[in-house]
N, C-alpha and C. Protein backbone atom coordinates (compact mmCIF):
# COMPACT_ATOMS: atom_id res chain seq x y z
N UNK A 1 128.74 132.83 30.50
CA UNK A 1 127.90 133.25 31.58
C UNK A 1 127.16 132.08 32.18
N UNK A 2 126.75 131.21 31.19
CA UNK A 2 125.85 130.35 31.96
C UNK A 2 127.31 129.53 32.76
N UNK A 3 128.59 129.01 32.28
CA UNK A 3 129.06 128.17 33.32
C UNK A 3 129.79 128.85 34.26
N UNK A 4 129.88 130.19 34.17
CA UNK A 4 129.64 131.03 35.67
C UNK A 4 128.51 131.01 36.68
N UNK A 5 127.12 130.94 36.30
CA UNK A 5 126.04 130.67 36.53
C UNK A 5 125.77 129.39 37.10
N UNK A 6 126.31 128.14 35.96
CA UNK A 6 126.40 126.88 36.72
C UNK A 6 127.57 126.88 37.97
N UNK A 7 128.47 127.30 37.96
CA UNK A 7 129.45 126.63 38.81
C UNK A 7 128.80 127.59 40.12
N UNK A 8 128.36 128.74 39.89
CA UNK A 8 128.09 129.63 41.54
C UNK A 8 126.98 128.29 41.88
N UNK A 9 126.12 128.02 41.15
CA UNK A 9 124.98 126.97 42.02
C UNK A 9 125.92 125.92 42.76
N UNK A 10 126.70 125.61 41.97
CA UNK A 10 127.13 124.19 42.09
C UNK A 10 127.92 124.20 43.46
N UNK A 11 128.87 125.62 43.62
CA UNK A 11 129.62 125.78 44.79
C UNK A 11 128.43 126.25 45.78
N UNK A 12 127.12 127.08 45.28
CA UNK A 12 125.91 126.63 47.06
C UNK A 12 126.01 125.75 46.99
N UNK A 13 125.65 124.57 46.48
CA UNK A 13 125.43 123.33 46.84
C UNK A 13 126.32 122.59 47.98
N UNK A 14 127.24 122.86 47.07
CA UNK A 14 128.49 122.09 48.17
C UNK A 14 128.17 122.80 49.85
N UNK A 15 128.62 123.69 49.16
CA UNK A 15 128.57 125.01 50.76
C UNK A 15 127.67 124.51 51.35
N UNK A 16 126.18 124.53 50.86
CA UNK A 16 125.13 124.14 51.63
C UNK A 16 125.64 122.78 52.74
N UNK A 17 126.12 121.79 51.46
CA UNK A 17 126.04 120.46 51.82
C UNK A 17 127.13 120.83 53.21
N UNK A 18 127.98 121.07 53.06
CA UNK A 18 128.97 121.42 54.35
C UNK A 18 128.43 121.78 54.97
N UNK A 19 127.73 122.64 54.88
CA UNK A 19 127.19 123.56 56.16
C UNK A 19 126.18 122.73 57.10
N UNK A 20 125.25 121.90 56.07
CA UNK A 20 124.04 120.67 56.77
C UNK A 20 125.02 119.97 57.68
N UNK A 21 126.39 119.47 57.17
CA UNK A 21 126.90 118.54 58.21
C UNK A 21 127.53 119.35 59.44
N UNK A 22 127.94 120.22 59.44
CA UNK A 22 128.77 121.23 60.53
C UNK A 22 127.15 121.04 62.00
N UNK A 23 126.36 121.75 60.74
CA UNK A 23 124.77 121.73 61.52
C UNK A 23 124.38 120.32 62.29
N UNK A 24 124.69 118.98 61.71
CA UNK A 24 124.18 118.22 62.11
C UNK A 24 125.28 117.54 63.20
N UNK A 25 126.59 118.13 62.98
CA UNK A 25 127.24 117.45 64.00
C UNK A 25 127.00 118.64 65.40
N UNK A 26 126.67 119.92 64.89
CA UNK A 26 126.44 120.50 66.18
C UNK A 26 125.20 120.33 66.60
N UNK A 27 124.07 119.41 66.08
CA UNK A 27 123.19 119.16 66.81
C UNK A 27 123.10 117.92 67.52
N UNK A 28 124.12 116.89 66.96
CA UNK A 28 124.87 115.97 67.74
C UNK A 28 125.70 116.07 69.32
N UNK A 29 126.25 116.97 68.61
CA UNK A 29 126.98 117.84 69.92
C UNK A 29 125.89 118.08 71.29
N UNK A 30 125.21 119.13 70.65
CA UNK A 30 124.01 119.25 71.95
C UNK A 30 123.42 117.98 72.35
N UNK A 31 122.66 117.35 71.23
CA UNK A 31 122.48 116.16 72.52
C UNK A 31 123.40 115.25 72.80
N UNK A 32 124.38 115.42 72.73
CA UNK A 32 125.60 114.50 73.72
C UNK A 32 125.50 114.99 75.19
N UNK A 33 125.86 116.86 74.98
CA UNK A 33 126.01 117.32 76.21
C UNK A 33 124.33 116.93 76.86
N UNK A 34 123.57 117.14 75.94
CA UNK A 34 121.70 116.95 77.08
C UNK A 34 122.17 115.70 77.80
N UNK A 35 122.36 114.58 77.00
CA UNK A 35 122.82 113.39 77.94
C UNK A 35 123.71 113.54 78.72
N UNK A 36 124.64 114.15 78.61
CA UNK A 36 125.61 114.23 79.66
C UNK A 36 125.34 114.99 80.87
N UNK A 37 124.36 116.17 80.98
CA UNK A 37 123.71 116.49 81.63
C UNK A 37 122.29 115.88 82.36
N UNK A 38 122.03 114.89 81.91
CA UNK A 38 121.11 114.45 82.17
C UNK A 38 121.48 113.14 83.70
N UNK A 39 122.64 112.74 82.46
CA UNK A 39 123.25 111.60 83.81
C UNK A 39 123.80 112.14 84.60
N UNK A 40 124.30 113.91 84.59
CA UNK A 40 125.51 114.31 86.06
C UNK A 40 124.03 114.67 87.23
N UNK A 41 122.69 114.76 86.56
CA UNK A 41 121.36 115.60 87.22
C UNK A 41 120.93 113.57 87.93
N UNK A 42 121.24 112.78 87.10
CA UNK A 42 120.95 111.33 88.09
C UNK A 42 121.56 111.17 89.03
N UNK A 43 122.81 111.77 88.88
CA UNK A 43 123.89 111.30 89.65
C UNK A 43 123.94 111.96 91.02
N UNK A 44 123.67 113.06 90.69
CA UNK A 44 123.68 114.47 91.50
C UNK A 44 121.90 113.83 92.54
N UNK A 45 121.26 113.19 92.11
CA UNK A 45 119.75 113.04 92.62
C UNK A 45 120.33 111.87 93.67
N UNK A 46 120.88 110.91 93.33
CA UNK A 46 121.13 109.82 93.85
C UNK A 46 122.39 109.72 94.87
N UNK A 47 123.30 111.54 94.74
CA UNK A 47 124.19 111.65 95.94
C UNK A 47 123.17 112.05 96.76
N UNK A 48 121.86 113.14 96.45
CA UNK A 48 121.09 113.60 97.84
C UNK A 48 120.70 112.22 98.14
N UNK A 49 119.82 111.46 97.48
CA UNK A 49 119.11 110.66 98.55
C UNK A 49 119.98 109.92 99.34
N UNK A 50 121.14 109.86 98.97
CA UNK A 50 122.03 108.63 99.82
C UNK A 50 122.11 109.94 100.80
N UNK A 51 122.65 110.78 100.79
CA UNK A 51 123.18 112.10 101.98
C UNK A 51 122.24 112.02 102.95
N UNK A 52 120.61 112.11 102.51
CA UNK A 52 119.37 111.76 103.20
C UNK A 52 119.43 110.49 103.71
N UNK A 53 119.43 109.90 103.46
CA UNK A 53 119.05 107.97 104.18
C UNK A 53 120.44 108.40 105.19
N UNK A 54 121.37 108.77 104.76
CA UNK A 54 122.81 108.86 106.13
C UNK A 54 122.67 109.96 106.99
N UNK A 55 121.74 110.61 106.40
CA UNK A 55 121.63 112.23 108.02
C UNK A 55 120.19 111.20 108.73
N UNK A 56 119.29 110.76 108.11
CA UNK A 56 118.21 110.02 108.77
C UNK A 56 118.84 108.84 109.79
N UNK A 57 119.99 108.07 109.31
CA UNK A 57 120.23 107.34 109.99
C UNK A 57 121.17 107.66 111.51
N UNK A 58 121.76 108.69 110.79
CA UNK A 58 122.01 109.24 111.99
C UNK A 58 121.82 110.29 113.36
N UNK A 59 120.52 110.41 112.87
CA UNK A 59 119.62 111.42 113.24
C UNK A 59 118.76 110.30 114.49
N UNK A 60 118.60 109.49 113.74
CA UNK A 60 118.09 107.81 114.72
C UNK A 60 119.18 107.90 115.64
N UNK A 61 120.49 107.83 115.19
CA UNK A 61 121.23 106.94 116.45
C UNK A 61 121.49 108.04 117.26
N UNK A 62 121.55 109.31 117.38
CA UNK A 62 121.76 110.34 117.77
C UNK A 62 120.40 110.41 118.82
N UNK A 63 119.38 110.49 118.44
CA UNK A 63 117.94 110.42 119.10
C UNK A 63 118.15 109.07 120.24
N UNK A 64 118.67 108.15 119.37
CA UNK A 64 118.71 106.76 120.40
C UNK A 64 119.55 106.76 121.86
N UNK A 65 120.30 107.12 121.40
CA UNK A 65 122.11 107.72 122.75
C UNK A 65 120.96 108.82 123.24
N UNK A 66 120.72 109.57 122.81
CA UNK A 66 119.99 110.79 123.92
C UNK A 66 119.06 110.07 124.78
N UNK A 67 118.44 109.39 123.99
CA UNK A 67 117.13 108.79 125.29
C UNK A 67 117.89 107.72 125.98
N UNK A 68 118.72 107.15 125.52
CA UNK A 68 119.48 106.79 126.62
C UNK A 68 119.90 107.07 127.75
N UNK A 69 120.18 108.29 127.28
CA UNK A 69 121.43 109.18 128.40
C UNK A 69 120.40 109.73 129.18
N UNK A 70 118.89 110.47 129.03
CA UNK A 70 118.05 110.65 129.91
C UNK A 70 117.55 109.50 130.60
N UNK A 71 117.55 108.74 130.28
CA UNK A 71 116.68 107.06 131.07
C UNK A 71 118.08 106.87 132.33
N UNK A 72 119.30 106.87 131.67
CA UNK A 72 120.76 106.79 132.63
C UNK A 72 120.30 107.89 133.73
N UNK A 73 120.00 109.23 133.35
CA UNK A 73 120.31 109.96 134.01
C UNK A 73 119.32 109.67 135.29
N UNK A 74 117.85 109.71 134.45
CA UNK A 74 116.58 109.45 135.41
C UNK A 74 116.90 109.06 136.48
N UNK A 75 117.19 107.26 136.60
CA UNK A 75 117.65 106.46 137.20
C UNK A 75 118.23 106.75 138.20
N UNK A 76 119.53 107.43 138.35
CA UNK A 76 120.77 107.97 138.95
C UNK A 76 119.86 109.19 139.51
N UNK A 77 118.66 109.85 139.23
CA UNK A 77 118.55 110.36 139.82
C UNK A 77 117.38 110.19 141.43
N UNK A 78 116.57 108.85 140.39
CA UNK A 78 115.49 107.93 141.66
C UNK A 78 116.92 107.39 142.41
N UNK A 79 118.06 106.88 142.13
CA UNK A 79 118.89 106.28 143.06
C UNK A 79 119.26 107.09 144.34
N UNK A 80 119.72 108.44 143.56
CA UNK A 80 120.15 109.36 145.02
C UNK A 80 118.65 109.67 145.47
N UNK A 81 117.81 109.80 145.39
CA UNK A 81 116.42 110.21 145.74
C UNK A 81 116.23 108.96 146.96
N UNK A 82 116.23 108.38 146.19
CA UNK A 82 116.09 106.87 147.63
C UNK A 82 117.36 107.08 148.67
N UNK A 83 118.44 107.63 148.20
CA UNK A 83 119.31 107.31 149.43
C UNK A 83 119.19 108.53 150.19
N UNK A 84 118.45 109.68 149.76
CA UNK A 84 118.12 110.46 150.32
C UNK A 84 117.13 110.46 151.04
N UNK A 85 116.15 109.85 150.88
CA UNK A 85 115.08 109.21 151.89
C UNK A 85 115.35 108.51 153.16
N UNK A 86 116.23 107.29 152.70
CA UNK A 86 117.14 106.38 153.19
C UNK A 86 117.77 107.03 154.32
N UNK A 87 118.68 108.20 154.09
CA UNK A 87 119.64 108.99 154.83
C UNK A 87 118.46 109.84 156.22
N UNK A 88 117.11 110.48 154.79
CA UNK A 88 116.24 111.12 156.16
C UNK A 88 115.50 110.55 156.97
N UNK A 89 115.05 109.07 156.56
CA UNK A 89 114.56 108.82 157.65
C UNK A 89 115.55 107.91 158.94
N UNK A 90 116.88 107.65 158.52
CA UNK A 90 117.68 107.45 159.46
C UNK A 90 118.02 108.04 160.49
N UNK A 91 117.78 109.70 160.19
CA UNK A 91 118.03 110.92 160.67
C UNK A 91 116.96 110.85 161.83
N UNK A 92 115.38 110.65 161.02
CA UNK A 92 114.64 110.85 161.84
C UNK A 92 114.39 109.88 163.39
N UNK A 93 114.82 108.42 162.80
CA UNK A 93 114.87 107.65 163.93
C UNK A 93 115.65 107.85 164.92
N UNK A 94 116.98 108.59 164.59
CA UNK A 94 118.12 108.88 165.42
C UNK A 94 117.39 110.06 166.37
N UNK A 95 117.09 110.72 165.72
CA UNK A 95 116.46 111.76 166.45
C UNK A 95 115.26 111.24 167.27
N UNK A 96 114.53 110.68 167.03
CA UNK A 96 113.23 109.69 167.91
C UNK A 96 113.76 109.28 168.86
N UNK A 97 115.06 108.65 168.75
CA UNK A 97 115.62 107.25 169.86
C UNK A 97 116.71 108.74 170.82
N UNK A 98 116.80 109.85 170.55
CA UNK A 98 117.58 110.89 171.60
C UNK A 98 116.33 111.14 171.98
N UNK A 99 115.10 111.62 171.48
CA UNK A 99 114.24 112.19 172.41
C UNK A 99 113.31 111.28 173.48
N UNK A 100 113.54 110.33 173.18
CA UNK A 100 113.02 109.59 174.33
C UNK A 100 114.01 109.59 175.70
């Protein structure tokens, strides 16, 4: 009885001992994946900010061409404005120089 007694301890033991390492490689395990999660959450941080700095930058050049294209337009539009002046008061002299 007793080396029935001894050998059941002796096989917890073992068991135990197996079981601590199963335990310790699955707590290995988890923090592999925490790290591995940790660097896809850097990685993942450092695609937004780049996505950000490239919608900002192009958000600039986009803003830049527009005020362009209104300053173009402005322009083109004081140009016909003057030749429209240009045109009426030609009109008007023509008309001055018949009514005399």
């Amino acid at each position: 009885m007793k080396k029935s007694l001894f050998a059941a301890a002796l096989m917890s033991l073992v068991l135990a001992a197996c079981g601590g390492q199963k335990t310790e490689q699955a707590v290995e395990a988890a923090a592999s994946a925490a790290e591995a999660a940790a660097s896809a959450a850097e990685v993942a941080a450092s695609a937004v900010e780049t996505a950000a700095a490239s919608a900002a930058e192009t958000a600039e050049a986009v803003a830049a061409s527009a005020t362009e294209t209104a300053a173009d337009a402005a322009a083109s539009a004081a140009d016909a404005a003057a030749e429209a002046a240009t045109a009426a008061a030609s009109a008007a002299e023509a008309a001055a120089s018949e009514a005399k």
